[in-house]
N, C-alpha and C. Protein backbone atom coordinates (compact mmCIF):
# COMPACT_ATOMS: atom_id res chain seq x y z
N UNK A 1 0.83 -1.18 0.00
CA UNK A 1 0.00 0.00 0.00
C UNK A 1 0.88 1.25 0.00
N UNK A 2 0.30 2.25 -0.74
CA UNK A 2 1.35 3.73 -0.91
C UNK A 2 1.11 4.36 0.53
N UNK A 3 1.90 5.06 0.72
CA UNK A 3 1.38 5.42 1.63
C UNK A 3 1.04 7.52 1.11
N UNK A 4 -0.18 7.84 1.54
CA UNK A 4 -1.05 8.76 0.96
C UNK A 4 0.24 9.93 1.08
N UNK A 5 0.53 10.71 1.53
CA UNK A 5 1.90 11.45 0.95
C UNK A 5 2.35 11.39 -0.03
N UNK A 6 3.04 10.15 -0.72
CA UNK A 6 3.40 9.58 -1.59
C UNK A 6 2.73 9.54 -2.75
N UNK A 7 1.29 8.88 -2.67
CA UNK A 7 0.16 8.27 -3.14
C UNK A 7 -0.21 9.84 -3.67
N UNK A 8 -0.09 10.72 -3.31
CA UNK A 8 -0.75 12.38 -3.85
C UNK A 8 0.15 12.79 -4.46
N UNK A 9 1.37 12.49 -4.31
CA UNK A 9 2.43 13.23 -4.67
C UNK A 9 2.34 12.54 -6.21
N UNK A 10 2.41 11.16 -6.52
CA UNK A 10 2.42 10.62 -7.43
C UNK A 10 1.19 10.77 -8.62
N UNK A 11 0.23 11.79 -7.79
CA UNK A 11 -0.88 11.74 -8.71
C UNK A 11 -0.85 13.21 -9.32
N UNK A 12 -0.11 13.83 -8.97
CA UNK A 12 -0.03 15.14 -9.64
C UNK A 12 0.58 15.17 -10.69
N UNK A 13 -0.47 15.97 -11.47
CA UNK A 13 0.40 16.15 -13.40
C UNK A 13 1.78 16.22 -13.77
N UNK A 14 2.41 17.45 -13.12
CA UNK A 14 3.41 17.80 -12.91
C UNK A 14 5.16 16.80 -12.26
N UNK A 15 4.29 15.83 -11.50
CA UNK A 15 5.28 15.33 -11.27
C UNK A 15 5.38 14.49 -12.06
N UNK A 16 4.69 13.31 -13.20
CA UNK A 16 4.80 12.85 -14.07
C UNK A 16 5.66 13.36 -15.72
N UNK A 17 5.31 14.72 -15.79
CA UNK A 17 5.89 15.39 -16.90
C UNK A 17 8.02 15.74 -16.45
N UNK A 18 7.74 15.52 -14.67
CA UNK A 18 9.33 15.87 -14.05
C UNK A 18 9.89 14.69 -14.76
N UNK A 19 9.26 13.38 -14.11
CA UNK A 19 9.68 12.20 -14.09
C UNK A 19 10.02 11.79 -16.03
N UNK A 20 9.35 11.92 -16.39
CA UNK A 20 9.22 11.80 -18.30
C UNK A 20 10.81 12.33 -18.25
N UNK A 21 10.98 13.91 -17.87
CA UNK A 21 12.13 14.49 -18.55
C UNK A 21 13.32 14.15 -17.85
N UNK A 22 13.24 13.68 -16.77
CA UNK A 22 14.72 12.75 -16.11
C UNK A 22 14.72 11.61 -17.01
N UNK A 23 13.67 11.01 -17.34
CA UNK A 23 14.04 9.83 -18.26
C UNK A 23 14.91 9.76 -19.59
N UNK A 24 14.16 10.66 -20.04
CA UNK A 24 14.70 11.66 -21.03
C UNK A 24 15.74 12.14 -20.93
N UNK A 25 15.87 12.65 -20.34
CA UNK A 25 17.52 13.46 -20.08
C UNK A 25 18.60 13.19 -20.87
N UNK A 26 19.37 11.86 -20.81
CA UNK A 26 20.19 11.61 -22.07
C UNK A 26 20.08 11.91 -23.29
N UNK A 27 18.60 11.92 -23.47
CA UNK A 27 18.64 11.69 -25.15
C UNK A 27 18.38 13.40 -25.69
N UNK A 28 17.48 13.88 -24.61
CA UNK A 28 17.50 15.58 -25.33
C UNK A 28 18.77 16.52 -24.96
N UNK A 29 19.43 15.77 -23.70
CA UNK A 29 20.82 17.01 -23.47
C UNK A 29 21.88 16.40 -24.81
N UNK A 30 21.72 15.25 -25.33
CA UNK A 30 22.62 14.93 -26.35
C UNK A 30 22.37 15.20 -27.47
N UNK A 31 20.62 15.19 -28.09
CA UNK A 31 20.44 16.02 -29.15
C UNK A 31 21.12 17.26 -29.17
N UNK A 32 20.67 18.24 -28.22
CA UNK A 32 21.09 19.52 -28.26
C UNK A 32 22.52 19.88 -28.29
N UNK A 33 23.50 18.94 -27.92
CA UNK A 33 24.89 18.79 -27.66
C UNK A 33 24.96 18.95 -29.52
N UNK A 34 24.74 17.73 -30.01
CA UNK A 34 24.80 17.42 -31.53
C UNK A 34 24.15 18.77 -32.04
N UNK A 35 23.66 19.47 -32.07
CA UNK A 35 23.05 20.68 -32.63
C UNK A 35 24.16 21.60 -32.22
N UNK A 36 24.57 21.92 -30.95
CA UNK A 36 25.63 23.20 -30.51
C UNK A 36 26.91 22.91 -31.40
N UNK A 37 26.94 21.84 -31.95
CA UNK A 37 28.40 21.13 -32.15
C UNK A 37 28.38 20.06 -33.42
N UNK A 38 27.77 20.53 -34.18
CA UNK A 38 27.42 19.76 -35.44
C UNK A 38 28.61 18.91 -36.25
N UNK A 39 29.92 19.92 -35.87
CA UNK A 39 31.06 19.09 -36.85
C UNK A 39 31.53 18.20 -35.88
N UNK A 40 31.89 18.21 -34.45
CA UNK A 40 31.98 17.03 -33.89
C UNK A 40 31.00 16.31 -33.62
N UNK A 41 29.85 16.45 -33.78
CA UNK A 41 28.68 14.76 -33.84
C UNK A 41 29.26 14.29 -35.04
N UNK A 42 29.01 14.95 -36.01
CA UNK A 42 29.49 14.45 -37.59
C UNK A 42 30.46 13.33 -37.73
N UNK A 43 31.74 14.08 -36.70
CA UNK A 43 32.72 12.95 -36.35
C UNK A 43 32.57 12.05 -35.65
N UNK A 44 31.60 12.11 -34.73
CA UNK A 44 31.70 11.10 -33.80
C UNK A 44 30.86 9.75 -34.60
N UNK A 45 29.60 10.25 -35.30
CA UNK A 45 29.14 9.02 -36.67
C UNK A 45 30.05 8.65 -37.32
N UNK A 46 31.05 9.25 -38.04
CA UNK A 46 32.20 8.53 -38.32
C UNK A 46 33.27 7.74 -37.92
N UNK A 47 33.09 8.17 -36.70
CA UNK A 47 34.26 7.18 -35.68
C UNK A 47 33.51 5.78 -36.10
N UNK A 48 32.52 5.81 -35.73
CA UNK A 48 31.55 4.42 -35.73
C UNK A 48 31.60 3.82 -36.83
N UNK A 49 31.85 4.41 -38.26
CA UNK A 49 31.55 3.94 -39.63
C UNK A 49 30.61 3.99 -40.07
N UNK A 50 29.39 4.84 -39.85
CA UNK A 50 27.83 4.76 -39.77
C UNK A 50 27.94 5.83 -40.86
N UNK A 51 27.19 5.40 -41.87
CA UNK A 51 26.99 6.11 -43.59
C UNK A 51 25.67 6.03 -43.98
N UNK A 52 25.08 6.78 -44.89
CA UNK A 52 26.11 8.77 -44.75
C UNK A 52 25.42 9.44 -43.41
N UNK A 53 26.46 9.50 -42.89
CA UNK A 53 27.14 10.11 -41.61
C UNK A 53 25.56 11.23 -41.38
N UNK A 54 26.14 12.19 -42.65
CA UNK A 54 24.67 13.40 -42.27
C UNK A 54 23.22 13.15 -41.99
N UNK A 55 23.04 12.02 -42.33
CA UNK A 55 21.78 11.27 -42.58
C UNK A 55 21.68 10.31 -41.20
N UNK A 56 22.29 9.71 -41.05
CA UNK A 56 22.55 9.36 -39.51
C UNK A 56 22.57 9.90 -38.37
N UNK A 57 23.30 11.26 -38.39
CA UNK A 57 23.44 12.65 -37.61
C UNK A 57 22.11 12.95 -37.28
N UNK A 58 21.38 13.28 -38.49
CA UNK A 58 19.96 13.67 -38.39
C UNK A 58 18.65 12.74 -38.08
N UNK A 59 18.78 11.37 -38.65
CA UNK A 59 17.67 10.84 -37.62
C UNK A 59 18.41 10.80 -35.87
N UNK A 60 19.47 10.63 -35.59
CA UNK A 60 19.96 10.60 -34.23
C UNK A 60 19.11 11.96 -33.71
N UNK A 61 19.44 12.74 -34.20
CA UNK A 61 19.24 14.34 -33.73
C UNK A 61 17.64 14.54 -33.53
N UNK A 62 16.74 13.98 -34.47
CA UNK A 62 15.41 13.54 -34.21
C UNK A 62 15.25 12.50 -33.27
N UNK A 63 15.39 11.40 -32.93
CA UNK A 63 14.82 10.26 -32.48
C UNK A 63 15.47 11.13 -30.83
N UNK A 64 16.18 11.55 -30.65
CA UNK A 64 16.84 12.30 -29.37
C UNK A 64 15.95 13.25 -28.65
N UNK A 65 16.11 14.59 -29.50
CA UNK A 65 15.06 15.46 -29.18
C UNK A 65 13.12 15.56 -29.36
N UNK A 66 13.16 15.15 -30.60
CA UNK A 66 11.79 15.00 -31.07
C UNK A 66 10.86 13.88 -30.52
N UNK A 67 11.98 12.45 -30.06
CA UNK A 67 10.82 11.30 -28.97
C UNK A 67 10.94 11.93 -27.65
N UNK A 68 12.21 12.69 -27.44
CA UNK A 68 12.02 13.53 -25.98
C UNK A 68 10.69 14.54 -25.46
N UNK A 69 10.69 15.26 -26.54
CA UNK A 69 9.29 15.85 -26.56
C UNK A 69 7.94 15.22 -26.49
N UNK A 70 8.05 14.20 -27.50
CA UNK A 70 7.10 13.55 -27.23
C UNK A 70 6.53 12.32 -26.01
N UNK A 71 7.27 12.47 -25.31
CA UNK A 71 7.42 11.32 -23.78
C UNK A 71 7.20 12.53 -23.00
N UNK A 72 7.98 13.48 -23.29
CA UNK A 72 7.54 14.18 -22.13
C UNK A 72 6.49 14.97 -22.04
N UNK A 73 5.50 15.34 -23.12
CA UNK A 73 4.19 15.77 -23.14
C UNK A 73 3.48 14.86 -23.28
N UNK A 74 3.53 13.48 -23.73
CA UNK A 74 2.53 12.42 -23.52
C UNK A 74 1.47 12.08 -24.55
N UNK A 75 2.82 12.70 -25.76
CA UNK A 75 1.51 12.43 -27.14
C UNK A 75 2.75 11.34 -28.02
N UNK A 76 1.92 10.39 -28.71
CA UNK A 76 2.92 9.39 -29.24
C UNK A 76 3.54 8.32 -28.93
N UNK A 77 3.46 8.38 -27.02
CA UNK A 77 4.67 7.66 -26.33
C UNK A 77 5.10 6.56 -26.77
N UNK A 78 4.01 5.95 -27.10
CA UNK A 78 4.96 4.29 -27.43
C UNK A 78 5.72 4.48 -28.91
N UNK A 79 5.22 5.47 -29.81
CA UNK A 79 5.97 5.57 -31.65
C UNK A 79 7.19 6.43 -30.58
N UNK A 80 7.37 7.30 -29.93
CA UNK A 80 8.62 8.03 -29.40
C UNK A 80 9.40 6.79 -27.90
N UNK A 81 8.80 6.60 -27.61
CA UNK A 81 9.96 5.56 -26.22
C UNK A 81 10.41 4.31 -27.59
N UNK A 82 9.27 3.77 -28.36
CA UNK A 82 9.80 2.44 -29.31
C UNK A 82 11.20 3.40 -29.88
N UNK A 83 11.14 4.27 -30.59
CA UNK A 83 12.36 5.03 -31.33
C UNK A 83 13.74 4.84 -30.60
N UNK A 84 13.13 5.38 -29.23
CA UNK A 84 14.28 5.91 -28.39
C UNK A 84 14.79 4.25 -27.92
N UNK A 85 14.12 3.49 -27.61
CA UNK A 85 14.64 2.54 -27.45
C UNK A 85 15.13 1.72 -28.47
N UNK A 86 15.16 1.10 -29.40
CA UNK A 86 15.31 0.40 -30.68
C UNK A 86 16.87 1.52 -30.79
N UNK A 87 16.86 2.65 -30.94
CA UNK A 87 17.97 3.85 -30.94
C UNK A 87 18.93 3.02 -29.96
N UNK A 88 18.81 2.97 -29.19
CA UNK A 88 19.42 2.93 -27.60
C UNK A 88 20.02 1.96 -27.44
N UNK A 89 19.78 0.72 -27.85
CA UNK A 89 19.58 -0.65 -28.23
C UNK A 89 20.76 -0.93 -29.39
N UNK A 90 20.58 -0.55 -30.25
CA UNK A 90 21.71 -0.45 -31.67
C UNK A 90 23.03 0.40 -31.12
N UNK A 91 22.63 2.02 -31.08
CA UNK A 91 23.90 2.67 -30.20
C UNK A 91 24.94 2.01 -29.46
N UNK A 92 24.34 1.51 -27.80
CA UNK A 92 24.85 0.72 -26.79
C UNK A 92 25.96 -0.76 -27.78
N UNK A 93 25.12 -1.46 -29.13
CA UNK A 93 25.92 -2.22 -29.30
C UNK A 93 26.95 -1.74 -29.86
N UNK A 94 26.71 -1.02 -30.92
CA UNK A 94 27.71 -0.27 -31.32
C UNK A 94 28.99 0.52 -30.25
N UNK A 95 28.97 1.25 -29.16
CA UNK A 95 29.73 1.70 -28.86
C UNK A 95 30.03 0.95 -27.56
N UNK A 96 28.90 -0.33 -27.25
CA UNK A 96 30.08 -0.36 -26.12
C UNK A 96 30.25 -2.64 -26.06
N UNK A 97 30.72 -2.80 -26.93
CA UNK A 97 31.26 -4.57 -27.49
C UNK A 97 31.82 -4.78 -26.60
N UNK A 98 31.53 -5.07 -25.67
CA UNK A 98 32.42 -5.77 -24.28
C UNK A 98 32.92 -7.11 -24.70
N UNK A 99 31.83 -7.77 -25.58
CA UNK A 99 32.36 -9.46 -26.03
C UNK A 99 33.51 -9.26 -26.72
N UNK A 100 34.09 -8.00 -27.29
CA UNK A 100 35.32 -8.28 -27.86
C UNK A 100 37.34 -7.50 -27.38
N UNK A 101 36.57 -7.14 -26.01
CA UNK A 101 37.42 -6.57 -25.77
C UNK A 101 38.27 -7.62 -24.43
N UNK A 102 39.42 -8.17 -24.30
CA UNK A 102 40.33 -8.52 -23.38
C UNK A 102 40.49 -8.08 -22.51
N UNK A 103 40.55 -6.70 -22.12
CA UNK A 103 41.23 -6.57 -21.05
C UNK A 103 40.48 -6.31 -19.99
N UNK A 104 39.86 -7.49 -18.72
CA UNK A 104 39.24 -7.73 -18.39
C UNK A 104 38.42 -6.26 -17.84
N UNK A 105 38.91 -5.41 -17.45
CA UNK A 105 38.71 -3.73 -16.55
C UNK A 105 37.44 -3.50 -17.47
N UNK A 106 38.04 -3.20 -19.11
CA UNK A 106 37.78 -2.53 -19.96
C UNK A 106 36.35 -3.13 -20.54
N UNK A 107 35.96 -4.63 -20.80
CA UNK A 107 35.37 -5.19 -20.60
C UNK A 107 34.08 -5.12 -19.52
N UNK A 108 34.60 -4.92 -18.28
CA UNK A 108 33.69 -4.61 -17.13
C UNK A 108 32.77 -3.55 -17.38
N UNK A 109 33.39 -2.30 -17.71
CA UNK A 109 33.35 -1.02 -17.83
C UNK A 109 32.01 -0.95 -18.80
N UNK A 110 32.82 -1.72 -20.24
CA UNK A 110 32.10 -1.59 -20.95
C UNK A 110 30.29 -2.50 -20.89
N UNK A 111 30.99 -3.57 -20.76
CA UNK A 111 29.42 -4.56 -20.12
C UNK A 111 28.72 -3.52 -19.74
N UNK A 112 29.07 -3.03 -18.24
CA UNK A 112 28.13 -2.13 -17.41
C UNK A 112 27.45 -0.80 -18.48
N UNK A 113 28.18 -0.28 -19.17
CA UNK A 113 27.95 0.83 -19.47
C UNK A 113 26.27 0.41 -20.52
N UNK A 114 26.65 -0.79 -21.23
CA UNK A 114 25.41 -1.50 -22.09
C UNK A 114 24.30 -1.74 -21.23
N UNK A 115 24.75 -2.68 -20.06
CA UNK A 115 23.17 -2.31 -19.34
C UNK A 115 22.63 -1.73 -19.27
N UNK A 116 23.46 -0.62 -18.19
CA UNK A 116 22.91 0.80 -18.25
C UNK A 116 21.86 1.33 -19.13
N UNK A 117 22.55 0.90 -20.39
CA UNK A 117 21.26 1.33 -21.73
C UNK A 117 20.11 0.93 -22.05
N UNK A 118 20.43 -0.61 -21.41
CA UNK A 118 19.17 -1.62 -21.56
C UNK A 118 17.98 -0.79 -20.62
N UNK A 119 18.43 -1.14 -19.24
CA UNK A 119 17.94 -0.18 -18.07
C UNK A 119 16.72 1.18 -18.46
N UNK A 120 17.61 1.78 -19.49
CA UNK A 120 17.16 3.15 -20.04
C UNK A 120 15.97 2.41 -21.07
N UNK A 121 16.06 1.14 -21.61
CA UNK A 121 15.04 0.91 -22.40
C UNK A 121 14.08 0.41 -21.71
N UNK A 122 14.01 0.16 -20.60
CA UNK A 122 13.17 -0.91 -19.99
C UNK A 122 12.44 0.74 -19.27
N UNK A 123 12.90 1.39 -18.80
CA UNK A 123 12.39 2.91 -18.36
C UNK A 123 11.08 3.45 -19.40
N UNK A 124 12.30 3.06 -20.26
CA UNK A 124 11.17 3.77 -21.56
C UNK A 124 9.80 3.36 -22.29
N UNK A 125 10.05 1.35 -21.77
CA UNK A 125 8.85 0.57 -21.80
C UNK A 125 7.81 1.46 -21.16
N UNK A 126 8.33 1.28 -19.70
CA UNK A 126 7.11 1.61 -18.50
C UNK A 126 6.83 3.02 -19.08
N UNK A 127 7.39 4.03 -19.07
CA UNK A 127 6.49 4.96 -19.71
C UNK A 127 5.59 4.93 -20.91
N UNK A 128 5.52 4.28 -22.14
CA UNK A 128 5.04 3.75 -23.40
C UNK A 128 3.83 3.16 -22.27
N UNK A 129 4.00 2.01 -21.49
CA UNK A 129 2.93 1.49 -20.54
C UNK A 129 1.54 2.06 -19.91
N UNK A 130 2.61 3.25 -19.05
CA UNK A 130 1.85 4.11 -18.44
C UNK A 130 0.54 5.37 -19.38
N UNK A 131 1.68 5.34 -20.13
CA UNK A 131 1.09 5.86 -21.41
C UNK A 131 -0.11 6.20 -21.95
N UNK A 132 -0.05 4.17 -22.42
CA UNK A 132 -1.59 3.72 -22.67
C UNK A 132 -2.71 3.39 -21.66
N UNK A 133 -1.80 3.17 -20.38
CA UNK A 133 -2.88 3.11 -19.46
C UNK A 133 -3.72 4.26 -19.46
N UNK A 134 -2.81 5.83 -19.05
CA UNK A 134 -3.85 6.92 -18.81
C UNK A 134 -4.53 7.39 -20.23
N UNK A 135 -4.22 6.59 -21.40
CA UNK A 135 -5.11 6.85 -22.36
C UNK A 135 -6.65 6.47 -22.11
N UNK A 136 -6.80 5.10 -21.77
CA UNK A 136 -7.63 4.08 -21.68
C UNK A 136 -8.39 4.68 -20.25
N UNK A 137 -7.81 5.01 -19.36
CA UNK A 137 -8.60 5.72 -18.17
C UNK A 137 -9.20 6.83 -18.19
C-alpha cells in the first residue's frame, strides 16, 4: 500500500511530466549537444563507420530530441519511447562490445555501461505502458 503522501504526490500532473524528462535526459541534453556542435557529432558518426554520416546525424538528432518531446508531453509515447529505445539498443551495441574486448577492466566497464542502456530501455517501456494506461482511463 502507498502510503497517501506519496500516493498524492504521485498523482499530480506535474510530477509525471518531471519524471518523463529525467528519463529523457540523455537523449535531449545529447540532441542539443549534436546541434551546438554539429562538426563534432558528424565525427563522432564517423568514428563508428555509420553512412552517410549526415543522414545518420539527423535521424539521431530527431529520435533524441523530437521522442524527448514527445514522452515528455505524452503524445505518441509508445511511436517516441519504441524510437528511443530500438535507438538505444543499436547505439549501446555499437559503442560499447564488451564481447570483444580482453582486457578484463575494460570489458567490465564496458558490459556495465550496455546495461545501463538496456535499463534506459526498460524505463522507456514503462512509460510507453503508463502511457496507454492513462489513455484508456
Amino acid at each position: 500500500m502507498t502510503p497517501p503522501m506519496i500516493a498524492k504526490l504521485l498523482a499530480y500532473r506535474w510530477f509525471g511530466v518531471f519524471a518523463r524528462a529525467l528519463l529523457t535526459l540523455p537523449y535531449w541534453a545529447s540532441g542539443t549537444a549534436k546541434l551546438a556542435d554539429i562538426g563534432s557529432a558528424l565525427l563522432e558518426v564517423q568514428k563508428f563507420h555509420l553512412h552517410p554520416a549526415p543522414v545518420v546525424l539527423s535521424l539521431s538528432i530527431l529520435i533524441e530530441i523530437g521522442g524527448s518531446i514527445a514522452v515528455i508531453i505524452g503524445r505518441w509515447t509508445w511511436l517516441a519511447a519504441g524510437a528511443q529505445g530500438v535507438f538505444t539498443i543499436l547505439a549501446a551495441l555499437i559503442a560499447y562490445p564488451f564481447w570483444t574486448l580482453s582486457d578484463p577492466a575494460l570489458r567490465f566497464n564496458s558490459r556495465n555501461a550496455l546495461l545501463e542502456h538496456v535499463g534506459l530501455v526498460g524505463g522507456l517501456m514503462l512509460a510507453a505502458i503508463l502511457a496507454g494506461q492513462e489513455r484508456r482511463s
